[in-house]
Protein backbone atom coordinates (compact mmCIF):
# COMPACT_ATOMS: atom_id res chain seq x y z
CA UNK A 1 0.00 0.00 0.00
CA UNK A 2 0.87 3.38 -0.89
CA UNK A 3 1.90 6.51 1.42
CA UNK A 4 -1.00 7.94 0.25
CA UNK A 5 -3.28 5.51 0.94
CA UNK A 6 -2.09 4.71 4.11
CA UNK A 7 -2.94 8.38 5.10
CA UNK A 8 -6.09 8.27 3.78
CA UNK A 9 -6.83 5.08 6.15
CA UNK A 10 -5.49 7.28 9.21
CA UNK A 11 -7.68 10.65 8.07
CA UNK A 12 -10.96 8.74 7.44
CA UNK A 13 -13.45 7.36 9.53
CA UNK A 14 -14.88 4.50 8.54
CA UNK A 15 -18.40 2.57 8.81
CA UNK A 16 -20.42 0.24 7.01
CA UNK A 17 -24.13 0.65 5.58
CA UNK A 18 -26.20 -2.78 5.59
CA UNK A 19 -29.15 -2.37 2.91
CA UNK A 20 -32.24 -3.94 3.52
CA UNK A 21 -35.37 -4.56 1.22
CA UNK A 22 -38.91 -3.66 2.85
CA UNK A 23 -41.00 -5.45 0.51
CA UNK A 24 -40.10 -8.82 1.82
CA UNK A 25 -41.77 -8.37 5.57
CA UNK A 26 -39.10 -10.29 6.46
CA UNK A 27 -40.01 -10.67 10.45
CA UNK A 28 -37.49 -9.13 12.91
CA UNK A 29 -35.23 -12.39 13.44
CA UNK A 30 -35.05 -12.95 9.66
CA UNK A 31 -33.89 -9.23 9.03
CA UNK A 32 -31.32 -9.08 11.85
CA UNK A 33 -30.10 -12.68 10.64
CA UNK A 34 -29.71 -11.37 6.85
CA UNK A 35 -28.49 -8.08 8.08
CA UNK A 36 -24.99 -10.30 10.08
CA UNK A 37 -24.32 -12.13 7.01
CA UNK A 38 -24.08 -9.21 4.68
CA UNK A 39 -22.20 -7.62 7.42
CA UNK A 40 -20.00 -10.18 7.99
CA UNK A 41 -19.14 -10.99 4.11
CA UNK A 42 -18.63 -7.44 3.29
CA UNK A 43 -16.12 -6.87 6.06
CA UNK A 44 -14.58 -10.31 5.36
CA UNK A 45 -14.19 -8.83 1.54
CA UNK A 46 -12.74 -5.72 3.62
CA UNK A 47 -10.11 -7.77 5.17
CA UNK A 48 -9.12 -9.90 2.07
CA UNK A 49 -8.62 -6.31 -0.11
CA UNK A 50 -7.76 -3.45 2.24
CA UNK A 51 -6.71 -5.33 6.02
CA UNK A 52 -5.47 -1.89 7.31
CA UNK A 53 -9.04 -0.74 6.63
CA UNK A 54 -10.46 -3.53 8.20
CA UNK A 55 -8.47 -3.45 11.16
CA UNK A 56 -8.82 0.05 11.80
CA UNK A 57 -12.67 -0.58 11.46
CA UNK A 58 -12.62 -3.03 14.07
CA UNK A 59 -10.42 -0.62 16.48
CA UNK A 60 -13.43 2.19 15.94
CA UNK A 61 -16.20 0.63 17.03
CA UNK A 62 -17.41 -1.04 14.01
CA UNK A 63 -19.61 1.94 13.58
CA UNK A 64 -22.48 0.86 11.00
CA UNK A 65 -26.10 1.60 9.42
CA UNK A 66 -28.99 0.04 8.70
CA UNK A 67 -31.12 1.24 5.91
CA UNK A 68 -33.98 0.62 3.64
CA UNK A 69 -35.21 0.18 0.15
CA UNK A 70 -38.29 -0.36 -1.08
CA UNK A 71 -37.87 -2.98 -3.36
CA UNK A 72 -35.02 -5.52 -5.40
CA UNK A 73 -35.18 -2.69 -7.87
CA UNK A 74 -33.70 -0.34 -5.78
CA UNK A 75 -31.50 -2.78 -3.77
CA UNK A 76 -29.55 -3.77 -6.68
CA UNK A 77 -29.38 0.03 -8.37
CA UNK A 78 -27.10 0.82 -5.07
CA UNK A 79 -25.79 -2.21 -4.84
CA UNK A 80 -24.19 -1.29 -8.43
CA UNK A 81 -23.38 2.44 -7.75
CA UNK A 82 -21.71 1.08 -4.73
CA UNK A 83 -19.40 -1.47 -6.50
CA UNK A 84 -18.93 0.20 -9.52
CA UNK A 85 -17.05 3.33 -7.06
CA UNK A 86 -14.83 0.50 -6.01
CA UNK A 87 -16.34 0.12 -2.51
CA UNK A 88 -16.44 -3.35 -0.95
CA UNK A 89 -19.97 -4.80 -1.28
CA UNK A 90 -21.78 -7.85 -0.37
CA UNK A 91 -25.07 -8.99 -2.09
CA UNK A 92 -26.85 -11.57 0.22
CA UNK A 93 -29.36 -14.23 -1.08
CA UNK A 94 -31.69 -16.21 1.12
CA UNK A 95 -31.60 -19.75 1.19
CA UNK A 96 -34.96 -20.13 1.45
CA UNK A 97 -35.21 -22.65 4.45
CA UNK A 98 -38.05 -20.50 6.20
CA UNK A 99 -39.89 -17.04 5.06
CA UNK A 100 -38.37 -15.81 1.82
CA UNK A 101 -37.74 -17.68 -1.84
CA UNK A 102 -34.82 -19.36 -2.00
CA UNK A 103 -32.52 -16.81 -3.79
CA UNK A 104 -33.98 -14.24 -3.03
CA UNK A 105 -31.77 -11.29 -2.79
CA UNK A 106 -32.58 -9.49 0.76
CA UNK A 107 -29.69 -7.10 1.43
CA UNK A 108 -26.07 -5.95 0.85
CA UNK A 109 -23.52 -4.62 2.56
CA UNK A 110 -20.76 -2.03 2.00
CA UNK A 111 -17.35 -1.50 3.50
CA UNK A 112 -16.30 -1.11 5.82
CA UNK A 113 -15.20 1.81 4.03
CA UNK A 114 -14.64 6.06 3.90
CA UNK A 115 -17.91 7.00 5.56
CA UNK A 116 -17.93 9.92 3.05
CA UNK A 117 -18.19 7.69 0.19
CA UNK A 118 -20.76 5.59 1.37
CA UNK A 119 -22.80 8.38 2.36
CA UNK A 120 -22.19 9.68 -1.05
CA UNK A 121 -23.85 6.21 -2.56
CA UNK A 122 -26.39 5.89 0.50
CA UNK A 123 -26.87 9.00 2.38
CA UNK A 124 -30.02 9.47 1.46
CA UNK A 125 -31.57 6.55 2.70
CA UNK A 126 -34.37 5.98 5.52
CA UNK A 127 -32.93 4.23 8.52
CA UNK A 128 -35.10 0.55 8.84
């Protein structure tokens, strides 16, 4: 990693904004259980691509959001904006062992990452 880049690490603060779809009235357990995978894979994505971002993550609090979309429509339009600006992103598909269709896509996750530039992709977003 670059000198650059490693500043960048130590000037940022970082976060990481879990996506959720509404339209699935997915009950409580379901979302929260959909919401720690994406987190999960996204920061294990995090640690595979950019460990000093991951680590300093981790040593912040983990600081993270949980919004909402309407729709897969939606999901999957910031889904792309979010990947194609090079942030670390996580689509998560159900399984479809209890409420939802299996593959069903029910979140995504990105970063952890600049908080700027996921609020940039995100921002405007309802909190679930």
């Amino acid at each position: 990693m670059d000198i650059l880049s490693k500043l960048r690490i130590k000037e940022s603060e970082l976060k990481q904004a879990i996506v959720v779809r509404t339209d699935l009235e997915m009950g409580k357990g379901k979302t929260a259980a959909q919401c720690a995978h994406a987190s999960i894979s996204a920061y294990l994505k995090t640690e595979r691509t950019d460990p000093e971002s991951a680590e300093k993550w981790i040593e912040e609090g983990m600081k993270k959001v949980v919004l909402k979309v309407t729709g897969e429509k939606e999901l999957f339009q910031y889904f792309q904006q979010a990947k194609d600006a090079g942030l670390p992103v996580e689509i998560i598909r159900d399984a479809g062992l209890t409420q939802i269709k299996s593959g069903s896509a029910t979140c995504f996750a990105i970063g952890p990452a600049d908080e700027k530039e996921i609020d940039n992709i995100v921002g405007k977003l309802k909190l679930l």
